[in-house]
PDB file of N, CA and C in Angstrom:
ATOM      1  N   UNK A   1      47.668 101.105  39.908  1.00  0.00           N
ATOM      2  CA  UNK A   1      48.982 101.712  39.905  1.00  0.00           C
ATOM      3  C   UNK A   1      49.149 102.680  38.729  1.00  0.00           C
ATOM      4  N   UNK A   2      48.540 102.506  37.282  1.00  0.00           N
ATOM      5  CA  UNK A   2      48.691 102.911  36.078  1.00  0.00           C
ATOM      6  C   UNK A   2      48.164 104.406  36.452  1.00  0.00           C
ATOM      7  N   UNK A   3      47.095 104.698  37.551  1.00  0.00           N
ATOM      8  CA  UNK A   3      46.522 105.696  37.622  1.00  0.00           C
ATOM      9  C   UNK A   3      47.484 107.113  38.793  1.00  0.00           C
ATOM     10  N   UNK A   4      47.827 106.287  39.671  1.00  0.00           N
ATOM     11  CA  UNK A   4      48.444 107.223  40.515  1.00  0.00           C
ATOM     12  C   UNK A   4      50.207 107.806  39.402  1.00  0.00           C
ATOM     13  N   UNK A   5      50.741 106.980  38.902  1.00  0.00           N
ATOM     14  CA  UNK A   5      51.708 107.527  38.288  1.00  0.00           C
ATOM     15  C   UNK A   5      51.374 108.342  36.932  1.00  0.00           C
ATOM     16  N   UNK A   6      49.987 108.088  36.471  1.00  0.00           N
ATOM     17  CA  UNK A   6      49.487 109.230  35.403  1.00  0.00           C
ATOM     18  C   UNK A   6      49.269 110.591  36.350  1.00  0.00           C
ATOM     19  N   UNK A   7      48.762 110.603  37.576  1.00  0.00           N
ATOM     20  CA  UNK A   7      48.337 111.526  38.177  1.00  0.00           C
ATOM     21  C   UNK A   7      49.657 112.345  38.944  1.00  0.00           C
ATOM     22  N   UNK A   8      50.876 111.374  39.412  1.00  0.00           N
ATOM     23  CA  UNK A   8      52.156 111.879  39.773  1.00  0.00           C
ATOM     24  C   UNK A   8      52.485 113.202  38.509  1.00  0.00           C
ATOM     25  N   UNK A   9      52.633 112.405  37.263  1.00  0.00           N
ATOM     26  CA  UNK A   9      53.306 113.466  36.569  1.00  0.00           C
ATOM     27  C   UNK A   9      52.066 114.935  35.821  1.00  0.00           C
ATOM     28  N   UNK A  10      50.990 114.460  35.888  1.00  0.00           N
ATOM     29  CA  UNK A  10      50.756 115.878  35.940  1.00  0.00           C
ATOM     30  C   UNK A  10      50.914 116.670  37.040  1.00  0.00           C
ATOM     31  N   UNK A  11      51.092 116.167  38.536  1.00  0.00           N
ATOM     32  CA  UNK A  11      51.325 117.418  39.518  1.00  0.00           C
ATOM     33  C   UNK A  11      52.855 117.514  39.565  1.00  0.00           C
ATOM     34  N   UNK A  12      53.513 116.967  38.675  1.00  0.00           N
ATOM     35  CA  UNK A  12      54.987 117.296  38.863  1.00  0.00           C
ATOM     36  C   UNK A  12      55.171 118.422  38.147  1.00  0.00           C
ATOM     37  N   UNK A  13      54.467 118.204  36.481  1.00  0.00           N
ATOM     38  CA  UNK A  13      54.699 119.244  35.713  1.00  0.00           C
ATOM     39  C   UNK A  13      53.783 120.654  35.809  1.00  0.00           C
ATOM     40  N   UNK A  14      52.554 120.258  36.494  1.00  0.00           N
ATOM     41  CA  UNK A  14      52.044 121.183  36.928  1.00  0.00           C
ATOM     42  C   UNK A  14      52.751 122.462  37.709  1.00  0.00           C
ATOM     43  N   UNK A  15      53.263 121.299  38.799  1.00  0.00           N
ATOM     44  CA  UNK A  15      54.217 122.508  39.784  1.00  0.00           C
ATOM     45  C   UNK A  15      55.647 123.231  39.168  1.00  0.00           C
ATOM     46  N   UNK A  16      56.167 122.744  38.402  1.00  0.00           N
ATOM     47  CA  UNK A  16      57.349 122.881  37.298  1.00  0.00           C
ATOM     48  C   UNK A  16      56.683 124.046  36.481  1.00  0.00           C
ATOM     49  N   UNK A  17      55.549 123.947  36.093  1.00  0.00           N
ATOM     50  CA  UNK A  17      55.397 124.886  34.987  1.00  0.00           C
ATOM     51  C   UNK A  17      55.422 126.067  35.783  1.00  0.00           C
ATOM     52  N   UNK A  18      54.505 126.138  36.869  1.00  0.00           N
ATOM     53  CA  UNK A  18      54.235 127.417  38.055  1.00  0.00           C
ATOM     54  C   UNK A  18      55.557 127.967  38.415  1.00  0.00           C
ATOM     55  N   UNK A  19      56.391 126.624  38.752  1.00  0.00           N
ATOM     56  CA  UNK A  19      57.875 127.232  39.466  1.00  0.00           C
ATOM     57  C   UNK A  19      58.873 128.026  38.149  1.00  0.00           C
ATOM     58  N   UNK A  20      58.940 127.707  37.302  1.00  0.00           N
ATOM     59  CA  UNK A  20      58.989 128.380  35.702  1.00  0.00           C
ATOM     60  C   UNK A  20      58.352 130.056  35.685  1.00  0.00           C
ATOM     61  N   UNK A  21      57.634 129.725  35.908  1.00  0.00           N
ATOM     62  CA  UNK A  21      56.720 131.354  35.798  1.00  0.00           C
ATOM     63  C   UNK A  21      56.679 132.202  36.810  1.00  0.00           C
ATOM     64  N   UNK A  22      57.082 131.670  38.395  1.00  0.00           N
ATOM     65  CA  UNK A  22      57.207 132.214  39.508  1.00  0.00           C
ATOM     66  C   UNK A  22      58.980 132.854  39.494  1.00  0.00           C
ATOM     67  N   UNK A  23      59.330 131.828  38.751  1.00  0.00           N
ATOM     68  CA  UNK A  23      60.880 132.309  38.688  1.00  0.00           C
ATOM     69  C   UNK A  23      60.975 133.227  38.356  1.00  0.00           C
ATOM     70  N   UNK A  24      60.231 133.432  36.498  1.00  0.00           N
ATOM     71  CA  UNK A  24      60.654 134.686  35.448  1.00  0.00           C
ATOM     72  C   UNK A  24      59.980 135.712  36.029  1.00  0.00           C
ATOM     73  N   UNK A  25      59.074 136.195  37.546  1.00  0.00           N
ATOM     74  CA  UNK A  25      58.249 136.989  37.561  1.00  0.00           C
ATOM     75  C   UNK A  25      59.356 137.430  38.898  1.00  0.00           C
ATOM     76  N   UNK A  26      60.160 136.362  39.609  1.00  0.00           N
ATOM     77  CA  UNK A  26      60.916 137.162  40.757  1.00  0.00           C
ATOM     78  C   UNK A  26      62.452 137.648  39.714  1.00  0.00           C
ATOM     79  N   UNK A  27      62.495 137.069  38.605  1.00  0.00           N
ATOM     80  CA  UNK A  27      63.858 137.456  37.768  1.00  0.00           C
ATOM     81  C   UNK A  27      63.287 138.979  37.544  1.00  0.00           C
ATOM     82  N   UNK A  28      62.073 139.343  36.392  1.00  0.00           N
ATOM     83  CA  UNK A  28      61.677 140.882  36.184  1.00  0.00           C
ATOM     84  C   UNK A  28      61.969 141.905  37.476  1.00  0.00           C
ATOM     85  N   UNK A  29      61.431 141.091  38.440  1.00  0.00           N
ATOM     86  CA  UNK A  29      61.626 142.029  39.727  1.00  0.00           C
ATOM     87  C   UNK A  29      62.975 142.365  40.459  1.00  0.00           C
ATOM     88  N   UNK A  30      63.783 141.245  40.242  1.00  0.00           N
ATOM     89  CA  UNK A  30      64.759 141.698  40.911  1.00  0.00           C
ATOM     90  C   UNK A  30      65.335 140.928  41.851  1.00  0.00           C
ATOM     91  N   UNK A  31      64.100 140.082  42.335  1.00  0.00           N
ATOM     92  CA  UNK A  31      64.124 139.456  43.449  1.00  0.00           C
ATOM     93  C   UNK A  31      64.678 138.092  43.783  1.00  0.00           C
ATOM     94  N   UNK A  32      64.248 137.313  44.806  1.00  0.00           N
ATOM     95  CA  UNK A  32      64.692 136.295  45.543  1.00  0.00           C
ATOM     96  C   UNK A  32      64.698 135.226  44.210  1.00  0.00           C
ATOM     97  N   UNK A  33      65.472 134.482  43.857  1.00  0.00           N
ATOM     98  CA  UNK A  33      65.170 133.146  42.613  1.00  0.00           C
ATOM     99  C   UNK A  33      64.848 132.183  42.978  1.00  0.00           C
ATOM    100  N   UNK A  34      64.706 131.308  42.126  1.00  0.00           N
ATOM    101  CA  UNK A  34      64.484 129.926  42.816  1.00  0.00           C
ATOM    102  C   UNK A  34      65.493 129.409  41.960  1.00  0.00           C
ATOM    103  N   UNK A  35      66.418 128.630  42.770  1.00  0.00           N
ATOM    104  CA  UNK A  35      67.829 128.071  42.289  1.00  0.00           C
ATOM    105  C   UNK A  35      67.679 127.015  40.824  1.00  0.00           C
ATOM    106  N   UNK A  36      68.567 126.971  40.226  1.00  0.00           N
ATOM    107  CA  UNK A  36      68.632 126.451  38.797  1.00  0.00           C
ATOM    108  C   UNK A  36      68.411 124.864  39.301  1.00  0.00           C
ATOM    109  N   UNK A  37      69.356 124.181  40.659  1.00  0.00           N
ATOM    110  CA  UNK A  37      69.358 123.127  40.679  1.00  0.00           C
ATOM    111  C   UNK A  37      67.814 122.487  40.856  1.00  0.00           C
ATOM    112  N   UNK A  38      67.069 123.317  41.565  1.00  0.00           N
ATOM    113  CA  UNK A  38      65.602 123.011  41.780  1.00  0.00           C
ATOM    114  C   UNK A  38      64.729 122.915  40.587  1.00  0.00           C
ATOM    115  N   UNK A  39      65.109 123.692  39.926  1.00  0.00           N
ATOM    116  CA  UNK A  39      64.639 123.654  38.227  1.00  0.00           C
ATOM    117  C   UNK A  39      64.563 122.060  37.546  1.00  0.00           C
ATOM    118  N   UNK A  40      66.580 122.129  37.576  1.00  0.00           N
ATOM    119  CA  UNK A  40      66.449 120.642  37.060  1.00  0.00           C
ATOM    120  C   UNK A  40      66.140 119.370  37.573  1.00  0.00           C
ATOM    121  N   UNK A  41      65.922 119.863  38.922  1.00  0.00           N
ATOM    122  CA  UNK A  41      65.580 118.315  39.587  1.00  0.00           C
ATOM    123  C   UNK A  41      64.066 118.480  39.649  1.00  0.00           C
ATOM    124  N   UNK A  42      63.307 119.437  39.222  1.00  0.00           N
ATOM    125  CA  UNK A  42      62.300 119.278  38.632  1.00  0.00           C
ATOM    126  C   UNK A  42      62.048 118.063  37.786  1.00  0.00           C
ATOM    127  N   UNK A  43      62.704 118.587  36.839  1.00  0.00           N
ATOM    128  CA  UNK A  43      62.710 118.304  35.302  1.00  0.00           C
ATOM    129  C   UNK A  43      63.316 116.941  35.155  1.00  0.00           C
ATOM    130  N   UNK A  44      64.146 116.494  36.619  1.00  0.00           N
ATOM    131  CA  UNK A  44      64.696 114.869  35.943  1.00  0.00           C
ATOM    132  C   UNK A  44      63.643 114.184  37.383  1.00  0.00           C
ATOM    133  N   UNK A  45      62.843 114.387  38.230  1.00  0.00           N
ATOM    134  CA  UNK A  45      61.594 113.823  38.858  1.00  0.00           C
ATOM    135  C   UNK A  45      60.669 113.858  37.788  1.00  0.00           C
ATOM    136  N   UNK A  46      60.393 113.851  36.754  1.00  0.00           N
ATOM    137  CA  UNK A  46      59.050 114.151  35.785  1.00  0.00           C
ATOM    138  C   UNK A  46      58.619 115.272  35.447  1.00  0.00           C
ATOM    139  N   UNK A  47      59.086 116.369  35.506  1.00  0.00           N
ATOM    140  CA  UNK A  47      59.013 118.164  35.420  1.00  0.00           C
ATOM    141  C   UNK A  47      59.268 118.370  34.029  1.00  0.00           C
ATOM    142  N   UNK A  48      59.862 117.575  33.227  1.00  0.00           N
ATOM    143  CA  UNK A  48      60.422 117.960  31.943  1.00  0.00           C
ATOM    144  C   UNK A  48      59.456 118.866  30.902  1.00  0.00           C
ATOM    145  N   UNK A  49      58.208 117.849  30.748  1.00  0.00           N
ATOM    146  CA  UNK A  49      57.196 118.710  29.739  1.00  0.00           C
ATOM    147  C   UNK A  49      56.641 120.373  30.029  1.00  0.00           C
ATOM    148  N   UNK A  50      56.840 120.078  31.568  1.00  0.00           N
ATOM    149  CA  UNK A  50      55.982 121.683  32.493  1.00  0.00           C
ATOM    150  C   UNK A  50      57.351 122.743  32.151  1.00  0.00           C
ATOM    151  N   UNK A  51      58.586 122.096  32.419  1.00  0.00           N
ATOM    152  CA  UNK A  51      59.835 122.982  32.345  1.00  0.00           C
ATOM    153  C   UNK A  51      59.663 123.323  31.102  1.00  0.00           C
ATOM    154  N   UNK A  52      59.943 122.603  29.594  1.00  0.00           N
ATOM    155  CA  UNK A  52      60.018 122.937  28.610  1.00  0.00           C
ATOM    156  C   UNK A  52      58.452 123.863  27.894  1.00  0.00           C
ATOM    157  N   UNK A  53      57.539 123.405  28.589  1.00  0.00           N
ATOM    158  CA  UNK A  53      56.281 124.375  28.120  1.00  0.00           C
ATOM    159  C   UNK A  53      56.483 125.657  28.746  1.00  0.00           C
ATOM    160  N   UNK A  54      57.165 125.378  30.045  1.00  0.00           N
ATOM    161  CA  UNK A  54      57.734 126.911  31.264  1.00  0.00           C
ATOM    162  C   UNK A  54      58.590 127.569  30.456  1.00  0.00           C
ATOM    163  N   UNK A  55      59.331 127.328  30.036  1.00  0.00           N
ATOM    164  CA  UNK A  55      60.261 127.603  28.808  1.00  0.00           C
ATOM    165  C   UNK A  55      59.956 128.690  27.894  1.00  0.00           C
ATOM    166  N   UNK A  56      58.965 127.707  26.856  1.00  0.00           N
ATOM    167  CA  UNK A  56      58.416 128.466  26.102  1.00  0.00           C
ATOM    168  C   UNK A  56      57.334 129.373  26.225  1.00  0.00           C
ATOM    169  N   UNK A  57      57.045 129.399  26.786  1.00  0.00           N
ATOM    170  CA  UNK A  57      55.471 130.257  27.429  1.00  0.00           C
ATOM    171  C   UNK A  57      56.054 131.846  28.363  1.00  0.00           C
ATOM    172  N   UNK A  58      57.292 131.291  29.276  1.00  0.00           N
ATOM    173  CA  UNK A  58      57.465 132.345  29.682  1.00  0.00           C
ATOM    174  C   UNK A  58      58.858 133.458  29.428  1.00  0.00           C
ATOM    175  N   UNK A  59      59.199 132.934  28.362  1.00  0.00           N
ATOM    176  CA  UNK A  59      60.375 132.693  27.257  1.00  0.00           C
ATOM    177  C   UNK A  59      61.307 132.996  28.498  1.00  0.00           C
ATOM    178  N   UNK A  60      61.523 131.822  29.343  1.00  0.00           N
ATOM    179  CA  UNK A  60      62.401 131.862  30.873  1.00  0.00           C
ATOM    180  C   UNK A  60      63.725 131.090  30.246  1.00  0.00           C
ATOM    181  N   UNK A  61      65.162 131.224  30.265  1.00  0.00           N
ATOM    182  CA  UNK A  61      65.994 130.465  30.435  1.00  0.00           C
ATOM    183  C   UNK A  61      65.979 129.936  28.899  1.00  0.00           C
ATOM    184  N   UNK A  62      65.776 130.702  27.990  1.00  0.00           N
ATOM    185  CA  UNK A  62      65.872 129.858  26.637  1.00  0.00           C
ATOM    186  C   UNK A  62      66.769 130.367  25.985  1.00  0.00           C
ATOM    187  N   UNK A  63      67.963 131.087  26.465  1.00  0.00           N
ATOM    188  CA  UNK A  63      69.281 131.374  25.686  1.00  0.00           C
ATOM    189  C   UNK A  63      70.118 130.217  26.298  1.00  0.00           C
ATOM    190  N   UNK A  64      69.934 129.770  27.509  1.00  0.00           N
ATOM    191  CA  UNK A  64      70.780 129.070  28.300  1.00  0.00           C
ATOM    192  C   UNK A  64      70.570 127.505  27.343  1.00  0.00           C
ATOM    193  N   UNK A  65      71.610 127.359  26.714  1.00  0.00           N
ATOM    194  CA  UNK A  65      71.666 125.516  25.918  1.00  0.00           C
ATOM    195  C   UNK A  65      71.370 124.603  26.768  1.00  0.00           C
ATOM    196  N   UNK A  66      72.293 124.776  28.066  1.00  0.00           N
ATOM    197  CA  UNK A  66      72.054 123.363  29.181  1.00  0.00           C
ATOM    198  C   UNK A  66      70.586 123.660  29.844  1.00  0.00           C
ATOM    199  N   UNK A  67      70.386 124.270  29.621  1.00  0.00           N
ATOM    200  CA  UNK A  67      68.715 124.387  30.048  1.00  0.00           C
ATOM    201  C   UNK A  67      67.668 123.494  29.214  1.00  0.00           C
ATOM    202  N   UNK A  68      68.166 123.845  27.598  1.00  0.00           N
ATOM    203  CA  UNK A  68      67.561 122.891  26.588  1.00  0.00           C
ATOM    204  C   UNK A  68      68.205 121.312  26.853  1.00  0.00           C
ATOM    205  N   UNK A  69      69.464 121.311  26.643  1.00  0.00           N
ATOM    206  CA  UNK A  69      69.884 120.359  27.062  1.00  0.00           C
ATOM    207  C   UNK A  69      69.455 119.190  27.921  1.00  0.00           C
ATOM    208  N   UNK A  70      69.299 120.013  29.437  1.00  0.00           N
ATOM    209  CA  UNK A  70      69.176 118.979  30.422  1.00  0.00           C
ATOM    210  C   UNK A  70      67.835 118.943  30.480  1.00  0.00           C
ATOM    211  N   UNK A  71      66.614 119.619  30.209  1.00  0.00           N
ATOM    212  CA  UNK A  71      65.196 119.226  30.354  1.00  0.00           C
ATOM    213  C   UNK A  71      64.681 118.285  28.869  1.00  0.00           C
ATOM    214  N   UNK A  72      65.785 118.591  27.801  1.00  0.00           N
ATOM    215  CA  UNK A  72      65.214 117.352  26.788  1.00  0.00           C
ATOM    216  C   UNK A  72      65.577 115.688  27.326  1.00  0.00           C
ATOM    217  N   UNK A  73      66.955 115.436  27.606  1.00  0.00           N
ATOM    218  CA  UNK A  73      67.310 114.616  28.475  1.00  0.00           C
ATOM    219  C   UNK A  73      66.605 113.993  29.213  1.00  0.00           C
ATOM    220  N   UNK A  74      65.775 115.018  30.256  1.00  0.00           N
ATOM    221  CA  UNK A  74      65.127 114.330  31.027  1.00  0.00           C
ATOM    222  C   UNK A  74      64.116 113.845  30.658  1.00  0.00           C
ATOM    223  N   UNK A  75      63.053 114.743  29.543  1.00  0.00           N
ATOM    224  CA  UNK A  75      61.916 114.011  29.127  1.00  0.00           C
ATOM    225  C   UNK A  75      61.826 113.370  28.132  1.00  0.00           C
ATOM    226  N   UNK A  76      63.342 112.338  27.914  1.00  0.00           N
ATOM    227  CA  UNK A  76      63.128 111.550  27.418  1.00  0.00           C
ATOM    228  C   UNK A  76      63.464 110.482  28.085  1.00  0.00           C
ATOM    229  N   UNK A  77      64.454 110.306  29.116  1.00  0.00           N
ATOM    230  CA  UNK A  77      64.516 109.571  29.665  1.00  0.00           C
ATOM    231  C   UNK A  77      62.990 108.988  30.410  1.00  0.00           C
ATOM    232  N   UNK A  78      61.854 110.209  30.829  1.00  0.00           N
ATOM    233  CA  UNK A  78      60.741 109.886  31.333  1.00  0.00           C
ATOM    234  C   UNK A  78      60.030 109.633  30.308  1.00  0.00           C
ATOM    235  N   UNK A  79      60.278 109.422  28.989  1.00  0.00           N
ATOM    236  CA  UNK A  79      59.096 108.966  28.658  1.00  0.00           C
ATOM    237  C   UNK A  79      59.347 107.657  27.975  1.00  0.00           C
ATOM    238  N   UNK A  80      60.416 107.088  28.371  1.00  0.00           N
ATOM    239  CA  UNK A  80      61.084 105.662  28.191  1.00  0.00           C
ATOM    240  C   UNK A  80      60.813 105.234  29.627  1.00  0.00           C
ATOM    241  N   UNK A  81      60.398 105.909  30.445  1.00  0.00           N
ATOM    242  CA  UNK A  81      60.573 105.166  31.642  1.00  0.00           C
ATOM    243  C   UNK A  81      58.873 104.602  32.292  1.00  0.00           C
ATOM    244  N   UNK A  82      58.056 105.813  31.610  1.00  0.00           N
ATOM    245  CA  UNK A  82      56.511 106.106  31.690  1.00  0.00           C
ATOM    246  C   UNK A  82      56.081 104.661  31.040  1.00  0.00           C
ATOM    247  N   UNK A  83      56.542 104.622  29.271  1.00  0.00           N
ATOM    248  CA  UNK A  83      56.421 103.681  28.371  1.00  0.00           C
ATOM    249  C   UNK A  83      56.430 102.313  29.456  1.00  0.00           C
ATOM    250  N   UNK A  84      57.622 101.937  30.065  1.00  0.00           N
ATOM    251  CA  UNK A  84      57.589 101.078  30.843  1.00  0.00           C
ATOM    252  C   UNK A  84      56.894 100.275  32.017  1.00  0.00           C
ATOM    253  N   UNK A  85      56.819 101.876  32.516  1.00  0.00           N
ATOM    254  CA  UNK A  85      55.932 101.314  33.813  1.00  0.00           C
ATOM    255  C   UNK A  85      54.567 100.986  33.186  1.00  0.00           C
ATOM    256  N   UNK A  86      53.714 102.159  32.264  1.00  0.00           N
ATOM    257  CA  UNK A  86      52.553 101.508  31.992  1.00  0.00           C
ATOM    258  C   UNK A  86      52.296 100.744  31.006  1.00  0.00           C
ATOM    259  N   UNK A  87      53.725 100.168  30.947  1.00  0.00           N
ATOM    260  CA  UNK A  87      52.752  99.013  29.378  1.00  0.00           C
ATOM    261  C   UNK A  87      54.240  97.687  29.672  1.00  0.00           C
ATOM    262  N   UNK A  88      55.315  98.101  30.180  1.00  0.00           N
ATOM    263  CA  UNK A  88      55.902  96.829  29.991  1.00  0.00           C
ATOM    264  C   UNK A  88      56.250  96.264  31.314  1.00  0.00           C
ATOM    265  N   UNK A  89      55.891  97.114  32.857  1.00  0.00           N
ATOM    266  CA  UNK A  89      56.171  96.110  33.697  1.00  0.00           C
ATOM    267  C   UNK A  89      55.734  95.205  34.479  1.00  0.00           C
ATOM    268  N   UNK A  90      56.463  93.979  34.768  1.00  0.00           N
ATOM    269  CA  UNK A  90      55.985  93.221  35.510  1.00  0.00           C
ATOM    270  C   UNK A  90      54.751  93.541  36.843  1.00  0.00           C
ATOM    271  N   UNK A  91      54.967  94.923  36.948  1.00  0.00           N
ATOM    272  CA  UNK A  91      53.809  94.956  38.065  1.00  0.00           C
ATOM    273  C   UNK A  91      52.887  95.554  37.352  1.00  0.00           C
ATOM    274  N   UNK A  92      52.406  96.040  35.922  1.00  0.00           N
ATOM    275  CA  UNK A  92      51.555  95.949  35.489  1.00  0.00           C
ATOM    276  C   UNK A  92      50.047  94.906  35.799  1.00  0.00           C
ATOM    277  N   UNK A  93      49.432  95.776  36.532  1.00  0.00           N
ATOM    278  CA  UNK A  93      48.173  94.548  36.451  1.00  0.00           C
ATOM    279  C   UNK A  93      46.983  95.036  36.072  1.00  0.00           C
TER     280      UNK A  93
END
């Protein structure tokens, strides 16, 4: 189990970081976005680290506070929640 939820959140943040950089490249253009709410429900499914590296890397959305806001939030809530699953829960085996 310890392995598939290590492997969940790198393809969460994986795809988070891409959707981050796909955004700031249809924002330059002009074009179609990909909605803010998709962003953060990225970021509170396990997206947080990819959003906030998306962040900084593609300097996307970093005047916006609730942007900082709600993706620190989330990766901390995930990494109280990570902590858990692989080291304190009962279905640990």
């Amino acid at each position: 189990m310890n392995i598939a939820i290590i492997i969940y959140y790198i393809l969460i943040n994986i795809i988070t970081f891409i959707l981050y950089h796909v955004d700031k490249d249809k924002a330059q253009k002009h074009a179609w976005r990909i909605p803010e709410k998709v962003l953060f429900l990225m970021a509170f499914f396990g997206g947080a680290p990819g959003a906030l590296g998306g962040m900084e890397l593609f300097h996307h959305k970093t005047r916006k506070a609730y942007f900082w806001i709600l993706n620190i939030l989330a990766l901390t809530i995930h990494v109280v929640l990570m902590y858990w699953l692989l080291f304190r829960s009962p279905l640990n085996l």
